[in-house]
PDB file of N, CA and C in Angstrom:
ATOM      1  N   UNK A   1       3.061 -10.867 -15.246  1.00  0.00           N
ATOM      2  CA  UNK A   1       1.936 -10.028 -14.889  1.00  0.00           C
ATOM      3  C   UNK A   1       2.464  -8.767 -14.200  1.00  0.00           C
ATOM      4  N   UNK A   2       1.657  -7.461 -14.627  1.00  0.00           N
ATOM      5  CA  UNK A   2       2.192  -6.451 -14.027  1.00  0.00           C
ATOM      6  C   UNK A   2       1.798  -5.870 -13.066  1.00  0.00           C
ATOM      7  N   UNK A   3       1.977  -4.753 -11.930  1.00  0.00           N
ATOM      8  CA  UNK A   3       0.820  -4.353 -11.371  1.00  0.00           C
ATOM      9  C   UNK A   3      -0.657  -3.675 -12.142  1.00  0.00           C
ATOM     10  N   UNK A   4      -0.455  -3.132 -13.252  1.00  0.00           N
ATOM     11  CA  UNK A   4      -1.582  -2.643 -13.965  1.00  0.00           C
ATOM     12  C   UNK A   4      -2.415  -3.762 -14.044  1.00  0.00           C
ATOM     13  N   UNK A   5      -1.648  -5.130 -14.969  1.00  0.00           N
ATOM     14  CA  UNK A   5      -2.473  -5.855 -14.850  1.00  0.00           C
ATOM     15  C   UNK A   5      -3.436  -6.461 -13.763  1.00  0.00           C
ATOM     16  N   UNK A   6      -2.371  -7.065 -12.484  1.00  0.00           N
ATOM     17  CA  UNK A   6      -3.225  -7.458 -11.194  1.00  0.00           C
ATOM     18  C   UNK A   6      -4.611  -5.952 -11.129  1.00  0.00           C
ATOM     19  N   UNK A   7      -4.462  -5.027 -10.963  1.00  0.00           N
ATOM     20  CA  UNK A   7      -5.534  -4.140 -11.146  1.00  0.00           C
ATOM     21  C   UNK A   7      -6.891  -4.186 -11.903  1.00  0.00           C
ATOM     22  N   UNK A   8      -6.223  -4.419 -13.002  1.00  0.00           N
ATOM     23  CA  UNK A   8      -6.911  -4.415 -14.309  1.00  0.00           C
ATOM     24  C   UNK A   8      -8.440  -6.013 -13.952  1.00  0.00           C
ATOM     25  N   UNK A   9      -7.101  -6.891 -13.663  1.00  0.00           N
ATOM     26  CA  UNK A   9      -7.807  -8.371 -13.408  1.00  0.00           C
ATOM     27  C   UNK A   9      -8.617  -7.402 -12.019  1.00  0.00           C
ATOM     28  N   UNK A  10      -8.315  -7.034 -11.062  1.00  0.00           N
ATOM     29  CA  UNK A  10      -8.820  -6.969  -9.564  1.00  0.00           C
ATOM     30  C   UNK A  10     -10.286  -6.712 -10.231  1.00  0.00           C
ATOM     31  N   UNK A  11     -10.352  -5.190 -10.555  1.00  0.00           N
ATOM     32  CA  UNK A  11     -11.175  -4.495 -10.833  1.00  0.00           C
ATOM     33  C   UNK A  11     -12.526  -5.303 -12.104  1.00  0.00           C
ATOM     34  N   UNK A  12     -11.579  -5.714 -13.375  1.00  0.00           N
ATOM     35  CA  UNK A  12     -13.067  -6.469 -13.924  1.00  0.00           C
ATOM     36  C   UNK A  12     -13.912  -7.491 -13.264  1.00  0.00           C
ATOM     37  N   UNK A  13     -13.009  -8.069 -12.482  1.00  0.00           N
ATOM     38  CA  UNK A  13     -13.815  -9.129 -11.581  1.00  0.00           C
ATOM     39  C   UNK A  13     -14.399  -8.454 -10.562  1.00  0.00           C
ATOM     40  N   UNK A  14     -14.560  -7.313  -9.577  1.00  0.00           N
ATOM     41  CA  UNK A  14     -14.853  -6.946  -9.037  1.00  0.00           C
ATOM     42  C   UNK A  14     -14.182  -7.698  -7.365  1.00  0.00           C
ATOM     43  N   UNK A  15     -13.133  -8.158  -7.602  1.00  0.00           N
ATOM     44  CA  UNK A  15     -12.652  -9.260  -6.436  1.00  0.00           C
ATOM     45  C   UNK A  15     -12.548  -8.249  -4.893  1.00  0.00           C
ATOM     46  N   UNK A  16     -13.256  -8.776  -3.817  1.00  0.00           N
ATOM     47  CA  UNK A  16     -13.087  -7.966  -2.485  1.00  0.00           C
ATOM     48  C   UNK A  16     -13.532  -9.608  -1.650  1.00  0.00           C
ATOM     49  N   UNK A  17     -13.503  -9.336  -0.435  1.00  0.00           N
ATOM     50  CA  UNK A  17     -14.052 -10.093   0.348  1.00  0.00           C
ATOM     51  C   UNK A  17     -14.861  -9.755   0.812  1.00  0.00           C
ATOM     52  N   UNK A  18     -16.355  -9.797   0.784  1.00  0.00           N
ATOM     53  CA  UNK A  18     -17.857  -9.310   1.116  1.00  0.00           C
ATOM     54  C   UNK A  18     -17.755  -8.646   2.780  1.00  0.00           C
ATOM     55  N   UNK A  19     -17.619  -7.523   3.037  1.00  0.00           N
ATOM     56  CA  UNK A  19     -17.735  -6.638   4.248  1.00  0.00           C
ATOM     57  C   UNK A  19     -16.379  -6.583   5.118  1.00  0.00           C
ATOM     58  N   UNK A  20     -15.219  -6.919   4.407  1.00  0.00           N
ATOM     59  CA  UNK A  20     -14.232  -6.480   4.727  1.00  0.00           C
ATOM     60  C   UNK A  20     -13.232  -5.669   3.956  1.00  0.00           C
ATOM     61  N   UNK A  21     -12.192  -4.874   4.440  1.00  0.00           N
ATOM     62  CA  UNK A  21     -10.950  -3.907   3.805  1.00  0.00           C
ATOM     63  C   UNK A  21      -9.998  -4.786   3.511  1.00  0.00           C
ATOM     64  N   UNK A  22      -9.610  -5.211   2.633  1.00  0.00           N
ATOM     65  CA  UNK A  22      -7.924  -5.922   2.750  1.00  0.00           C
ATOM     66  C   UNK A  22      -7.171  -4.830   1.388  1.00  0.00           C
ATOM     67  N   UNK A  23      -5.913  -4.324   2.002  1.00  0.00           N
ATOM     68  CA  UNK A  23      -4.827  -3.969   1.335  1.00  0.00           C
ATOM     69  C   UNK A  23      -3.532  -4.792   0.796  1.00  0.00           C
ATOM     70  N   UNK A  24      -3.051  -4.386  -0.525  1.00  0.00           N
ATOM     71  CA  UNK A  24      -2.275  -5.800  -0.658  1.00  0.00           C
ATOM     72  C   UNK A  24      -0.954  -4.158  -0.959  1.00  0.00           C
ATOM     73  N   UNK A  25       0.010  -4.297  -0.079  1.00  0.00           N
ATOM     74  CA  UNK A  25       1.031  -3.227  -0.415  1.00  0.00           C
ATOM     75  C   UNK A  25       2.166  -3.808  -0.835  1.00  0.00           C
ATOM     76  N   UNK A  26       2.703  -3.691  -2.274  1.00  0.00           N
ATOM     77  CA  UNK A  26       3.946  -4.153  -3.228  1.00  0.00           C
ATOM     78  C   UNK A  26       4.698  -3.343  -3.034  1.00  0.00           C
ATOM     79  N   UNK A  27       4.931  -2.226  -1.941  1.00  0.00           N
ATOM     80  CA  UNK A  27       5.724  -1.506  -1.643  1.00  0.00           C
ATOM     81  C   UNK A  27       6.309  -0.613  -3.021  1.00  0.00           C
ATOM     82  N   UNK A  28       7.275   0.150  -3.472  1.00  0.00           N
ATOM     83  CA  UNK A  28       7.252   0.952  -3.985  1.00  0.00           C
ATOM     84  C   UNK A  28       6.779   0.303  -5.725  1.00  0.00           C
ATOM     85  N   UNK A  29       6.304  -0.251  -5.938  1.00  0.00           N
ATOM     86  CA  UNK A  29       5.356  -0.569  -7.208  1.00  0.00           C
ATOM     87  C   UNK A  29       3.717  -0.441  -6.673  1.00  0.00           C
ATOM     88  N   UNK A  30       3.518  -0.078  -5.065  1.00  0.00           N
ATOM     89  CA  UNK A  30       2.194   0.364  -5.188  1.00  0.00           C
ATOM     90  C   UNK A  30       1.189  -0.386  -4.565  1.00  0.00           C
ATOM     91  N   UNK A  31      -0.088   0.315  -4.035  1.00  0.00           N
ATOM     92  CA  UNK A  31      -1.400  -0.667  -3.065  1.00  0.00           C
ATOM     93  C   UNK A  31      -2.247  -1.118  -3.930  1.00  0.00           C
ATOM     94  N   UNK A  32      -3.174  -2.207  -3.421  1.00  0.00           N
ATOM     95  CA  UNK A  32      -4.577  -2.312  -4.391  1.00  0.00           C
ATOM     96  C   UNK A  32      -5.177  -2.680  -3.304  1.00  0.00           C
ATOM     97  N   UNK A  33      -6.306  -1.800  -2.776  1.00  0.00           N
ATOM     98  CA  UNK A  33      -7.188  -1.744  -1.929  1.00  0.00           C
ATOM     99  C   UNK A  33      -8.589  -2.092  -2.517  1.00  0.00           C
ATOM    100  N   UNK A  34      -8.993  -3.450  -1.934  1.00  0.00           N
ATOM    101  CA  UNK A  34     -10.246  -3.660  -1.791  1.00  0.00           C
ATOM    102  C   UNK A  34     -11.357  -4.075  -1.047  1.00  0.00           C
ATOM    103  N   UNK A  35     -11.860  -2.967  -1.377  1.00  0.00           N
ATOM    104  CA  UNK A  35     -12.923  -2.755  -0.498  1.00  0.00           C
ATOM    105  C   UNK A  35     -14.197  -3.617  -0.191  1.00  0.00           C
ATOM    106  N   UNK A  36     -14.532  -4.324   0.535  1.00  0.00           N
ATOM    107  CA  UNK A  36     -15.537  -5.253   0.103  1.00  0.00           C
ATOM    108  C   UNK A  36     -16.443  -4.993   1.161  1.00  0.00           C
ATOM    109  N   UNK A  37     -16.878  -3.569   1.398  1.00  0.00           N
ATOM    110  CA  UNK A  37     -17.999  -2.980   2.123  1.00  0.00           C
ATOM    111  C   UNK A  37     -18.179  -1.990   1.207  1.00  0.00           C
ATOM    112  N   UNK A  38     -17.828  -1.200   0.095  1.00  0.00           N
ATOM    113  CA  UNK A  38     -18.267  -0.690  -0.935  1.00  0.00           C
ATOM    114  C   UNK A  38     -18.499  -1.236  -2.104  1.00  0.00           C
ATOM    115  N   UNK A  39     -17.725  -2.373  -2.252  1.00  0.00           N
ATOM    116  CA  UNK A  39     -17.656  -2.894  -3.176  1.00  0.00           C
ATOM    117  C   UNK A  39     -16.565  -2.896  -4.328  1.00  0.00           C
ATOM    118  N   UNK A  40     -15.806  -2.085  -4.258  1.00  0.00           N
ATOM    119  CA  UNK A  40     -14.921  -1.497  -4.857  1.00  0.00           C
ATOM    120  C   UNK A  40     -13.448  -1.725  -4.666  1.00  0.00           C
ATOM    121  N   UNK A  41     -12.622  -1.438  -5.910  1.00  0.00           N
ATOM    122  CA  UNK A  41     -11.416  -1.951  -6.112  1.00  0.00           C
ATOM    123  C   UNK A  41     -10.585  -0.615  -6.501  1.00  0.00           C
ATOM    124  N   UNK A  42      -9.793  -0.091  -5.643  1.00  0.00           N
ATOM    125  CA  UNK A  42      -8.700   1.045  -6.011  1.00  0.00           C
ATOM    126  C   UNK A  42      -7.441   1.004  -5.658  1.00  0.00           C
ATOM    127  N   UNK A  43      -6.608   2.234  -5.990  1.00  0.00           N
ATOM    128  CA  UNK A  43      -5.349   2.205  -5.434  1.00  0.00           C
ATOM    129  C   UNK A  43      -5.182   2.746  -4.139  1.00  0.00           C
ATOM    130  N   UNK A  44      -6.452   3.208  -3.512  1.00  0.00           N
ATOM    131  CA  UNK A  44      -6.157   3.912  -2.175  1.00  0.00           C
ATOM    132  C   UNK A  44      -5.531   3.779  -1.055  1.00  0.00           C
ATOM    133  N   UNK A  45      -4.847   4.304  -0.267  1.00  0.00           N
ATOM    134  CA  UNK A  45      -3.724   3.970   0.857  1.00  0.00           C
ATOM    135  C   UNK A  45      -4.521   4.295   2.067  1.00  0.00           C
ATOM    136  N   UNK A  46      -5.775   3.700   2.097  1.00  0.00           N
ATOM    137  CA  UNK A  46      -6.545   3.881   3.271  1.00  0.00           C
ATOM    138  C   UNK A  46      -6.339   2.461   4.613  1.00  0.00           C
ATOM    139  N   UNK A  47      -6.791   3.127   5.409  1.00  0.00           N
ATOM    140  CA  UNK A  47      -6.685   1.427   6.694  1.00  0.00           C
ATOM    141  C   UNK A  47      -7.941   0.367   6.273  1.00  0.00           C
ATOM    142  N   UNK A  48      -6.900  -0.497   6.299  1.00  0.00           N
ATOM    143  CA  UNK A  48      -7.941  -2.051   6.235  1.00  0.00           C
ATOM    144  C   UNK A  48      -7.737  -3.027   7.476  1.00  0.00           C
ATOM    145  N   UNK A  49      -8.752  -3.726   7.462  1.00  0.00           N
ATOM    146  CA  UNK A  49      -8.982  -4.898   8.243  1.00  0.00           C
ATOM    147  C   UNK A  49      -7.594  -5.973   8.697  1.00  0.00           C
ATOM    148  N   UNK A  50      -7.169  -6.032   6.774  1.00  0.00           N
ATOM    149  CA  UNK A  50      -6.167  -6.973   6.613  1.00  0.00           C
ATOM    150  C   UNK A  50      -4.840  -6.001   5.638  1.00  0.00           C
ATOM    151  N   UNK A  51      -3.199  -6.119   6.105  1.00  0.00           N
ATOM    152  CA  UNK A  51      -2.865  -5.767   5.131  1.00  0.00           C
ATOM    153  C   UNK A  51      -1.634  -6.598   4.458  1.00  0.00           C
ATOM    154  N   UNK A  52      -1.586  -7.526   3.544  1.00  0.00           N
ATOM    155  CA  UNK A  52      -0.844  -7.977   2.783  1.00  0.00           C
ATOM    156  C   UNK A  52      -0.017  -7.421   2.579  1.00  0.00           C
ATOM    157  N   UNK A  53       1.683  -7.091   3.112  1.00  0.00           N
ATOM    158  CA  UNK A  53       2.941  -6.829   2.108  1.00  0.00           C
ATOM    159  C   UNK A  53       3.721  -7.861   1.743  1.00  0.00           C
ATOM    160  N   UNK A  54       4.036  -7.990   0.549  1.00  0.00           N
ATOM    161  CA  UNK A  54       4.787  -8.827  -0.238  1.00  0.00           C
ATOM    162  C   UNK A  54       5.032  -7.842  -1.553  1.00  0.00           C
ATOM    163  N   UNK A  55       6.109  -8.332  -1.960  1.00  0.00           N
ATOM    164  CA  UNK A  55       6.648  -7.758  -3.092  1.00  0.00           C
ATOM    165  C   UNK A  55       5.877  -8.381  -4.152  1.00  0.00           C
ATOM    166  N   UNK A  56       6.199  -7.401  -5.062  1.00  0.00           N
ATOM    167  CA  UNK A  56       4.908  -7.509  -6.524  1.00  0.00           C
ATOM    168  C   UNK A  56       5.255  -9.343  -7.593  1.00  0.00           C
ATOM    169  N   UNK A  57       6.823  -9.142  -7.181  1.00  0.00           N
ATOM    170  CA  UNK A  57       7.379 -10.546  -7.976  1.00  0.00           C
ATOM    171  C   UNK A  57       6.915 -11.660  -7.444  1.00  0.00           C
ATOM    172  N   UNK A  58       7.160 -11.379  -5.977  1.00  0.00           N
ATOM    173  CA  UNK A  58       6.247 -12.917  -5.166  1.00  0.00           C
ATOM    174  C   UNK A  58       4.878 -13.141  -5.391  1.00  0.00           C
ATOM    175  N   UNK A  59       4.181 -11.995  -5.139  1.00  0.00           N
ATOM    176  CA  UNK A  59       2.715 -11.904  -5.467  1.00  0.00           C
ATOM    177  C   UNK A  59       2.400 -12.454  -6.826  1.00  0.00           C
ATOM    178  N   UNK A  60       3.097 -12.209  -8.135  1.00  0.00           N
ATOM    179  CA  UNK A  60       3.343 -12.571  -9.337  1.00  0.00           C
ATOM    180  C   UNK A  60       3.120 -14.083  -9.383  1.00  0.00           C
ATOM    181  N   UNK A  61       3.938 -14.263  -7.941  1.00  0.00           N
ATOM    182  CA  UNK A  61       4.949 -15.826  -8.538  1.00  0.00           C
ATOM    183  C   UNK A  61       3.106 -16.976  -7.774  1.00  0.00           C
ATOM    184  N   UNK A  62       2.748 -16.248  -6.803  1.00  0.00           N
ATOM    185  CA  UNK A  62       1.764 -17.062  -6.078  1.00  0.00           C
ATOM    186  C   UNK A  62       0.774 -16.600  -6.812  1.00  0.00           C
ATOM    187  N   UNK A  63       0.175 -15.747  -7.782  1.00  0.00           N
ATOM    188  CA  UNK A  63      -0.431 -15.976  -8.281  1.00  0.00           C
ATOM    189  C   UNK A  63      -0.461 -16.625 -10.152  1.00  0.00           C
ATOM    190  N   UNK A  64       0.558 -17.108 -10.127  1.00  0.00           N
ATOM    191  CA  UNK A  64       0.689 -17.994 -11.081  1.00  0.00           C
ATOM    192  C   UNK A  64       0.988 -19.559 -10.634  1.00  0.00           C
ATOM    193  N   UNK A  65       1.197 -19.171  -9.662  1.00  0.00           N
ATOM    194  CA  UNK A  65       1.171 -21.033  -8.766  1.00  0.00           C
ATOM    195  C   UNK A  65       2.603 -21.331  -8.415  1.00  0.00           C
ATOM    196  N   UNK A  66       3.713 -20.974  -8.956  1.00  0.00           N
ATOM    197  CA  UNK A  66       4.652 -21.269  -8.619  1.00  0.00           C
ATOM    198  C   UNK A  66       5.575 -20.822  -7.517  1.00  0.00           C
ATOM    199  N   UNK A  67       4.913 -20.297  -6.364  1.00  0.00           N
ATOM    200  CA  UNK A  67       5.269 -19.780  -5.033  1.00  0.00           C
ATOM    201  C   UNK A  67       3.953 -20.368  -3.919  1.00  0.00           C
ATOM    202  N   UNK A  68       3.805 -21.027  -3.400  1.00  0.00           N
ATOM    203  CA  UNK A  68       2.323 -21.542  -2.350  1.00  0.00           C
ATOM    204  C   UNK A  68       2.518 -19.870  -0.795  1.00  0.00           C
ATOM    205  N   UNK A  69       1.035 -19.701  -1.136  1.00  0.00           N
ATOM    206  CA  UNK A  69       1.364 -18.792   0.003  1.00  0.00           C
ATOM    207  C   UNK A  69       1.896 -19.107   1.219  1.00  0.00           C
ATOM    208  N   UNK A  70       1.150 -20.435   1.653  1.00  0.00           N
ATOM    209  CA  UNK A  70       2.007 -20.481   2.867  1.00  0.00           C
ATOM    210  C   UNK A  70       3.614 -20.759   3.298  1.00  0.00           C
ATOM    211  N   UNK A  71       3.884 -21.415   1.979  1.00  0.00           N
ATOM    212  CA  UNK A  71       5.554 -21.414   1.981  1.00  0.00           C
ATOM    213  C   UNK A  71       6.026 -19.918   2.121  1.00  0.00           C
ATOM    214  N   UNK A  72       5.754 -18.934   1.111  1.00  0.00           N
ATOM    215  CA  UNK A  72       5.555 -17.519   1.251  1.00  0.00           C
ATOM    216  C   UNK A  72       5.603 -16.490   2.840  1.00  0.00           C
ATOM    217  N   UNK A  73       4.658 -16.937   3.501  1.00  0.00           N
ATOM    218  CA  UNK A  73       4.535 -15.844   4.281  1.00  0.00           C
ATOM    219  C   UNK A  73       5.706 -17.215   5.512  1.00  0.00           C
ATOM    220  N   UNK A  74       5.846 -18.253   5.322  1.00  0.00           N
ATOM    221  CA  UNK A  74       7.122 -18.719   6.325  1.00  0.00           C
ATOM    222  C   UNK A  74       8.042 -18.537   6.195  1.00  0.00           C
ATOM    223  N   UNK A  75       8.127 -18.012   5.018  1.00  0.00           N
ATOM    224  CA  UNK A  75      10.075 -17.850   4.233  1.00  0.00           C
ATOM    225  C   UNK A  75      10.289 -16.153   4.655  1.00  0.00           C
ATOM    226  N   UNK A  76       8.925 -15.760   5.542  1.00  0.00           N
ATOM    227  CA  UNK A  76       8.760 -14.197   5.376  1.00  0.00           C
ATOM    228  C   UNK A  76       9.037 -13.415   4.319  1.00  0.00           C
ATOM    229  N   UNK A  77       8.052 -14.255   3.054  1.00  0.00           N
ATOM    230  CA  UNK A  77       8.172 -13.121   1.822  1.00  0.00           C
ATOM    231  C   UNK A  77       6.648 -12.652   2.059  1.00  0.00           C
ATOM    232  N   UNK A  78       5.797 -12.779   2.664  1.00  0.00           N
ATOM    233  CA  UNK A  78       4.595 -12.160   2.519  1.00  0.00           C
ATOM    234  C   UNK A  78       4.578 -11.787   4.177  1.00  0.00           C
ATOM    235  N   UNK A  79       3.789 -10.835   4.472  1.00  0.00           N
ATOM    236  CA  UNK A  79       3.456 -10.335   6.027  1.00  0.00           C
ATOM    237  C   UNK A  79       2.110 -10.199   5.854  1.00  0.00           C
ATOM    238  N   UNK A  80       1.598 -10.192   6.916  1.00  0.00           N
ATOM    239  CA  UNK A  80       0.116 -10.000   7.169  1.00  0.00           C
ATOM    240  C   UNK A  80      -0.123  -9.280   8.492  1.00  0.00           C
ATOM    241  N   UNK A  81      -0.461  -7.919   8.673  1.00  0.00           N
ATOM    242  CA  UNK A  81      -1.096  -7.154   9.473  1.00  0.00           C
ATOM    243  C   UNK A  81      -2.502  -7.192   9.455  1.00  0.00           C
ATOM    244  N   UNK A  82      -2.920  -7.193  10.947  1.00  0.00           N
ATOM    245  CA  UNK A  82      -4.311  -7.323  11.260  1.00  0.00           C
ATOM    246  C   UNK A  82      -4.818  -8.878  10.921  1.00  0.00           C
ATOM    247  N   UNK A  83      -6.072  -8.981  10.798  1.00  0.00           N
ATOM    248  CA  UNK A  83      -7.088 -10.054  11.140  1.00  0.00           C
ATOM    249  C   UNK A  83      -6.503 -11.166  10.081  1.00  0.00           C
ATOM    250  N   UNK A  84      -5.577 -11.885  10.666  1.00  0.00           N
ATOM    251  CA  UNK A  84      -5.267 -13.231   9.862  1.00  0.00           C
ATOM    252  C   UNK A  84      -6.543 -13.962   9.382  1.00  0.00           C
ATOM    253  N   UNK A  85      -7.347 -13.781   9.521  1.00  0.00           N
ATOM    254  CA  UNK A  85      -8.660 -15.007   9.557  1.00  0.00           C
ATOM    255  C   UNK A  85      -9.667 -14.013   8.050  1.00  0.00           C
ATOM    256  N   UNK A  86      -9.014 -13.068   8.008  1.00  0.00           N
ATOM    257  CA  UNK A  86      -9.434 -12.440   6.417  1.00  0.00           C
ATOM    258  C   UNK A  86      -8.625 -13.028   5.473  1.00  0.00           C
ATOM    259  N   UNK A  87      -7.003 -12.647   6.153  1.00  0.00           N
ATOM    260  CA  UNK A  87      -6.260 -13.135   4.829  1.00  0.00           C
ATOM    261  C   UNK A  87      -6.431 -14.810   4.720  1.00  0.00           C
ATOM    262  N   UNK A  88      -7.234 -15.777   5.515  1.00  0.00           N
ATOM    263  CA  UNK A  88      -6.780 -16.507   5.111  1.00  0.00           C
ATOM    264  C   UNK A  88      -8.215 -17.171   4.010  1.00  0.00           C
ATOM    265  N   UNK A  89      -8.961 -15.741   3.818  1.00  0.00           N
ATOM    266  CA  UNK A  89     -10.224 -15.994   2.831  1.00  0.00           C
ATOM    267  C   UNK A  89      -9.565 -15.666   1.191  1.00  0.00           C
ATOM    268  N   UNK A  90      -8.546 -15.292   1.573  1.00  0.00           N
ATOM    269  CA  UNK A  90      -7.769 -14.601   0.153  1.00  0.00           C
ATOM    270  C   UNK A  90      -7.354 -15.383  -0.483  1.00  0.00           C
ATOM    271  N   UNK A  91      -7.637 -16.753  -0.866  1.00  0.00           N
ATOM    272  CA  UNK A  91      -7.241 -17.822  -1.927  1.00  0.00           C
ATOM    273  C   UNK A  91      -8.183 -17.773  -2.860  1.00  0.00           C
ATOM    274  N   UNK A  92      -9.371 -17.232  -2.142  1.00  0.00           N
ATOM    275  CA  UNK A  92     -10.258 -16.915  -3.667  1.00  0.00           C
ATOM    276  C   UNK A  92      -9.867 -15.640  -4.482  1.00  0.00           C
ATOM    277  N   UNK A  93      -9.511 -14.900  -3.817  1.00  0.00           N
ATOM    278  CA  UNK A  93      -8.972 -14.279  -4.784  1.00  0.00           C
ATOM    279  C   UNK A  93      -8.186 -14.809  -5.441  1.00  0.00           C
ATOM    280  N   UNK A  94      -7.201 -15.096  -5.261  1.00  0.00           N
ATOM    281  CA  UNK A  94      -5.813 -15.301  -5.822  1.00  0.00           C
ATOM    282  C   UNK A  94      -6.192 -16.789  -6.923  1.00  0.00           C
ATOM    283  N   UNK A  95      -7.464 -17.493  -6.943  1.00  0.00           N
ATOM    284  CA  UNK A  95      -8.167 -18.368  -7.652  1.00  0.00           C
ATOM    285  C   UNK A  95      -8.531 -17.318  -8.972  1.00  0.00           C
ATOM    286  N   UNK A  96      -8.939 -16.046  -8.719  1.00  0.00           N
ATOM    287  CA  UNK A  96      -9.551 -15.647  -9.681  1.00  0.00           C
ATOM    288  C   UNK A  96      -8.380 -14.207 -10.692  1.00  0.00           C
ATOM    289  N   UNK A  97      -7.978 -14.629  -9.801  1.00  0.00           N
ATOM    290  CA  UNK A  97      -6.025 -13.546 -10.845  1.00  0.00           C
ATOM    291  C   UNK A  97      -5.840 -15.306 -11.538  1.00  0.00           C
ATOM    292  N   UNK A  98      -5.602 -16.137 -11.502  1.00  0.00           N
ATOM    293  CA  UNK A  98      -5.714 -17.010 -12.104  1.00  0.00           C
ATOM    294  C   UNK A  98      -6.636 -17.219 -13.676  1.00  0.00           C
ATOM    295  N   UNK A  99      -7.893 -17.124 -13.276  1.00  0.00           N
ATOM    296  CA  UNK A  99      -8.805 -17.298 -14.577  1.00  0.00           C
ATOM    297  C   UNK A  99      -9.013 -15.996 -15.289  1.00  0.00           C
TER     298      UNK A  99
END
């Protein structure tokens, strides 16, 4: 999966978390900001609530199942800035990069 794709998937599903910002930054392959007080899914490098960095391969790998996030962010391949208690609503997403 590529970043276009994760996009591609973000955006037809419309995936956000209902009245919060979470940023997911893959660092130089790029952000996907969604917005879930507009509703909306972009590349914008604006401040969020929550911000996910992990590299695009890990992100890849946990959203195909074969990386568990929480093994992930203990091995410190994923970080989480700001409100842990958003990211930890982000399995639905990562349910729906799946289907």
């Amino acid at each position: 999966m590529t970043y276009d794709e994760i996009l591609t998937r973000f955006k037809d599903g419309n995936v956000t978390v209902p009245g919060k910002k979470v940023k997911f930054d893959f660092g130089d392959a790029g952000k996907i900001y969604l917005d879930g007080v507009a509703g909306a899914v972009s590349t914008e490098d604006a401040a969020a609530d929550t911000t996910i960095k992990v590299k695009l391969e890990d992100f890849v790998a946990m959203a195909g199942g074969s990386l568990d996030p929480t093994a992930a962010f203990m091995q410190g391949k994923l970080r989480v800035d700001g409100d842990m208690g958003v990211a930890m609503q982000l399995q639905s997403v990562m349910a729906k990069l799946r289907g």
